[in-house]
Protein backbone atom coordinates (compact mmCIF):
# COMPACT_ATOMS: atom_id res chain seq x y z
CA UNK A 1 -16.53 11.01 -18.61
CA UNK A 2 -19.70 10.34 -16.25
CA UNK A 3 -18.91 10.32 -12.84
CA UNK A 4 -20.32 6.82 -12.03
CA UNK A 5 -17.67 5.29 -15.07
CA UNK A 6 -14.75 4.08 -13.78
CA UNK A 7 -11.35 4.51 -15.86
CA UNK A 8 -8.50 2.00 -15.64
CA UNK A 9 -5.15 3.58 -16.21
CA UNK A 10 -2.08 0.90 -17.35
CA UNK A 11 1.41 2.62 -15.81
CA UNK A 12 4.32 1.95 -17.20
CA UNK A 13 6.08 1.05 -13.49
CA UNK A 14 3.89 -0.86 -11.63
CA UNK A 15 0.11 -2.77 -11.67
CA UNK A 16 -2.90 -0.69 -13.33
CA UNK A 17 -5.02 1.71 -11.17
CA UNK A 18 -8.70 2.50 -11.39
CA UNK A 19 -10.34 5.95 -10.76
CA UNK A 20 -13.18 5.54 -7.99
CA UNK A 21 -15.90 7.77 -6.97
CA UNK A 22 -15.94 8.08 -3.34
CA UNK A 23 -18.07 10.70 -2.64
CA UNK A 24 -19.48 14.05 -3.06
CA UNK A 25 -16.76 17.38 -2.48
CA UNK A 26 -18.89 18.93 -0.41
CA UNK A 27 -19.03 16.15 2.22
CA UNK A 28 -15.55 17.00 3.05
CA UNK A 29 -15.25 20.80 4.56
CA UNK A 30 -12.27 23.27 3.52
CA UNK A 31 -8.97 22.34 5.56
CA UNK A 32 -10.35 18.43 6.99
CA UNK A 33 -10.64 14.98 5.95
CA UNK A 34 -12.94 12.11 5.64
CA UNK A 35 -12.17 8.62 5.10
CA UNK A 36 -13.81 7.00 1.88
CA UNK A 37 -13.45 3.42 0.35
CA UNK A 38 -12.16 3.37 -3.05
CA UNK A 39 -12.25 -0.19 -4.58
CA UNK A 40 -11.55 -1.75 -1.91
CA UNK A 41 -9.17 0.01 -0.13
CA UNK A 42 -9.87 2.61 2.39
CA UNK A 43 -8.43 5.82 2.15
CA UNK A 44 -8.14 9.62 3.65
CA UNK A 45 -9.46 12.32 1.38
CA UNK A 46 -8.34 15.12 2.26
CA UNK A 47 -10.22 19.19 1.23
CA UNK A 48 -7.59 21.61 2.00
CA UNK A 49 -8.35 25.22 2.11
CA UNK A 50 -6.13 26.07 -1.12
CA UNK A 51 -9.53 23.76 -2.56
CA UNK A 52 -7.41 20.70 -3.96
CA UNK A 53 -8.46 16.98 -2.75
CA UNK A 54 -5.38 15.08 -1.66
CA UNK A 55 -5.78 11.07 -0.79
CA UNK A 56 -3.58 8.95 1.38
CA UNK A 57 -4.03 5.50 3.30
CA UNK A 58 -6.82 5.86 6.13
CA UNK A 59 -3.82 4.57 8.49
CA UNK A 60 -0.84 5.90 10.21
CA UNK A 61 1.97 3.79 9.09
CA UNK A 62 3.45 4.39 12.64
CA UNK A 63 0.77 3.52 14.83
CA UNK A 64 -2.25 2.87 12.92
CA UNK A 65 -4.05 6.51 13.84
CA UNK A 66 -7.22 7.68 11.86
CA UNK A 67 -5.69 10.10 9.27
CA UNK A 68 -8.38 11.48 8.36
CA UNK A 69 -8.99 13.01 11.54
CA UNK A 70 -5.48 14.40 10.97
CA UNK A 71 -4.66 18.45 11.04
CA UNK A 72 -3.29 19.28 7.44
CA UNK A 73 -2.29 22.64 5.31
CA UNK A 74 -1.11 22.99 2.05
CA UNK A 75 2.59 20.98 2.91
CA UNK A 76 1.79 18.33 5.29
CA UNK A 77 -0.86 15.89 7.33
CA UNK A 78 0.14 15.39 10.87
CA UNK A 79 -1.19 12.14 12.30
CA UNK A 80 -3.61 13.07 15.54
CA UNK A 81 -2.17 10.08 17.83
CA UNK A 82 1.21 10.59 17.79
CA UNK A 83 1.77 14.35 15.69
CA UNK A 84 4.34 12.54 12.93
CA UNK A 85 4.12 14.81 10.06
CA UNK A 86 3.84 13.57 6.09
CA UNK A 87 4.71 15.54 2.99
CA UNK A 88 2.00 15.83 0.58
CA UNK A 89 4.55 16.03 -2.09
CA UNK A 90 6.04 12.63 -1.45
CA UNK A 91 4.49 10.62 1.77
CA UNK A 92 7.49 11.21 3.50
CA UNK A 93 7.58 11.62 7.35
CA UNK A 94 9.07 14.58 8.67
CA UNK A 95 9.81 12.86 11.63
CA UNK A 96 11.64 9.61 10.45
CA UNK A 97 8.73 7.64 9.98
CA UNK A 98 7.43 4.98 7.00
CA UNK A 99 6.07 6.98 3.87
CA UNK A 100 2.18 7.40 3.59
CA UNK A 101 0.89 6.00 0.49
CA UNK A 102 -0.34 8.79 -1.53
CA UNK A 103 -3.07 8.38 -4.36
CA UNK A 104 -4.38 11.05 -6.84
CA UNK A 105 -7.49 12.67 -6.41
CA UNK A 106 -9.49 15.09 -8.49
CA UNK A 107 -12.92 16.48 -8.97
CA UNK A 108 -15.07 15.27 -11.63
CA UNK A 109 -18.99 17.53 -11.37
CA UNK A 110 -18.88 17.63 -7.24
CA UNK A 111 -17.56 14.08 -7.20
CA UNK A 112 -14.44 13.29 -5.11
CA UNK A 113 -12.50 10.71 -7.68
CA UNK A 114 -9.51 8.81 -6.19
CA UNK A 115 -7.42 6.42 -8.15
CA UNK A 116 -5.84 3.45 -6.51
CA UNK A 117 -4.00 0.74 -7.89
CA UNK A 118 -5.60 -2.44 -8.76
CA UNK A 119 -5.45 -5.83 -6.17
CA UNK A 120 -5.03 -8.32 -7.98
């Protein structure tokens, strides 16, 4: 696949998703984030230092904070307004929070690819 073609993927519980490219890898440094657009929605791509790309919602749920200025490691993003905590496993707060939104996110040739459902 070229890294400008976009893919969309039917799922068998819920609407279809699209893979975008958001960017280049090496705009985002080992262990931050950067907040991309990906069709339409804006989202939180996040390097950590283990080297895989995880994507959430640009947002805190709680309180609207910039994730993407978050602190993160391998387990969890912690929001910088407020410190709630998410799982990257799940979206789920640590602290009793709403769930993030989590989207998958991969490298295709130096390209940060993040797949987000469709709006209808």
């Amino acid at each position: 696949m070229s890294i400008t073609e976009l893919t969309t993927v039917p799922t068998t519980t819920g609407p279809t998703t699209t893979e975008h490219v958001v960017g280049r890898v090496a705009e985002i440094p080992p262990g931050e984030g950067r907040t991309f657009v990906a069709g339409g929605t804006q989202v939180a791509v996040f390097r950590l230092r283990d080297g895989s790309l995880h994507a959430t919602q640009a947002a805190c749920p709680h309180a609207g904070g910039p994730l993407a200025d978050g602190l993160t490691d391998v387990d969890v993003l912690v929001c910088p307004l407020h410190q709630y905590a998410y799982r990257w496993t799940d979206g789920a707060s640590t602290s009793g929070a709403a769930p993030l939104r989590l989207f998958p996110a991969h490298e295709v040739d130096g390209q940060v690819v993040v797949e987000v459902p469709d709006v209808p």
